[in-house]
Protein backbone atom coordinates (compact mmCIF):
# COMPACT_ATOMS: atom_id res chain seq x y z
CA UNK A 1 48.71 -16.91 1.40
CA UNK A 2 46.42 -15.59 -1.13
CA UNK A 3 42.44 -14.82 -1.02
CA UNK A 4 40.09 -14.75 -4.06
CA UNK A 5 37.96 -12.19 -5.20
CA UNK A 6 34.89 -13.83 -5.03
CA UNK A 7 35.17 -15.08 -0.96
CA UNK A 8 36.14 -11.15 -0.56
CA UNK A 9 33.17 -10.07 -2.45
CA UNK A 10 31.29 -12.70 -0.13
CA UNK A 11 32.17 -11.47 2.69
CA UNK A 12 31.45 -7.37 1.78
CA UNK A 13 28.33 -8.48 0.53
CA UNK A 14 27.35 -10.38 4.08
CA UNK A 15 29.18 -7.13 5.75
CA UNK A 16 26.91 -5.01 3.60
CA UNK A 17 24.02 -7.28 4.29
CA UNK A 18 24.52 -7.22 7.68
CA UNK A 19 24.64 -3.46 8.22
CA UNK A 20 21.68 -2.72 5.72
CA UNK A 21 18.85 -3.02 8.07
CA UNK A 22 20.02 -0.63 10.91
CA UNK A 23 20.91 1.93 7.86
CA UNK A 24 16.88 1.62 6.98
CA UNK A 25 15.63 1.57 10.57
CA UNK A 26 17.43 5.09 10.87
CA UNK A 27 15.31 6.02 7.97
CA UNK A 28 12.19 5.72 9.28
CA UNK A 29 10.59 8.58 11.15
CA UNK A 30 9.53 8.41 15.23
CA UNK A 31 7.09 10.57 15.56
CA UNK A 32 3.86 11.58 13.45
CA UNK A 33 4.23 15.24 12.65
CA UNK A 34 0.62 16.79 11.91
CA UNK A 35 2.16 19.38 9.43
CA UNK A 36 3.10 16.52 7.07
CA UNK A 37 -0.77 15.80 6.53
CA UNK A 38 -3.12 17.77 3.94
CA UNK A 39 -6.56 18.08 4.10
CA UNK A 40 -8.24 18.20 0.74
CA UNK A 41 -11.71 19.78 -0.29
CA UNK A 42 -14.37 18.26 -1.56
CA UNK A 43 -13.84 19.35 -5.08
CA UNK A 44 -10.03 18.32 -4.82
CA UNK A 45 -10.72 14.41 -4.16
CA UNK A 46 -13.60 15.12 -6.55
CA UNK A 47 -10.39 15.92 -8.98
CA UNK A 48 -8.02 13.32 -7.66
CA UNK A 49 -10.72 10.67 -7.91
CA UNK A 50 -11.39 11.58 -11.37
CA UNK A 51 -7.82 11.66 -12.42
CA UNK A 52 -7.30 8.86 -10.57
CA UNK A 53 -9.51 6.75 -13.75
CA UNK A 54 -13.37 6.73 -11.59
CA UNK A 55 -16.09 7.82 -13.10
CA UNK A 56 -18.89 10.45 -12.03
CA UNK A 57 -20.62 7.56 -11.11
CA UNK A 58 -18.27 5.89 -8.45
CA UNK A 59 -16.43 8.99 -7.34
CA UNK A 60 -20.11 9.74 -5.98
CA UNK A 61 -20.67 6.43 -4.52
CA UNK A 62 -16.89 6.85 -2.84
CA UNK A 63 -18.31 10.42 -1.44
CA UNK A 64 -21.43 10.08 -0.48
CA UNK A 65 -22.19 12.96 -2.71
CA UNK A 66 -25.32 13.47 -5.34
CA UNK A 67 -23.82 13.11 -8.87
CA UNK A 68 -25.12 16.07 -9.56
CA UNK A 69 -22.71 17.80 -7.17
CA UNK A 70 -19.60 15.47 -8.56
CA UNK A 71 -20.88 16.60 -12.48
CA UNK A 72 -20.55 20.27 -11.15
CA UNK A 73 -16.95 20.33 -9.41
CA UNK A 74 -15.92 18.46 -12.91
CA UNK A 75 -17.49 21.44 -14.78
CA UNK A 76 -20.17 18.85 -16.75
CA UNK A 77 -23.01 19.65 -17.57
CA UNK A 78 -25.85 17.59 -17.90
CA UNK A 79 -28.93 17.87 -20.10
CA UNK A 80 -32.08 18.84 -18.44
CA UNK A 81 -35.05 17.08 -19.36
């Protein structure tokens, strides 16, 4: 009695399948460690903000800071009038 590949490769793909999601439920963590967490500065998400593709304008808004103080942390200056 013979078997063919491809109801072989069926059934170690629904073996495979089968086994998959306890293989990713070991991956995820328990427990919330508070040393995985970083605090930024102000002028850091100033920097990620602004890296991220916002301008002066809505990192501010996104803040709650004066522009003025965004300008600064970016190093740009502004005209005085």
């Amino acid at each position: 009695m013979g078997i063919s590949i491809s109801s072989a490769l069926a059934t170690a793909s629904l073996a495979a399948a089968d086994a998959a999601p306890a293989a990713v439920q070991k991956l995820q963590p328990t427990t919330t460690n508070s040393a995985d967490t970083v605090t930024l500065t102000e002028a850091e998400r100033v920097y990620q903000l602004y890296n991220q593709g916002q301008n002066v304008g809505q990192i501010a808004f996104s803040l709650s800071l004066p522009m003025q103080a965004v300008n600064s942390y970016l190093g740009i200056s502004t005209a005085s009038s």
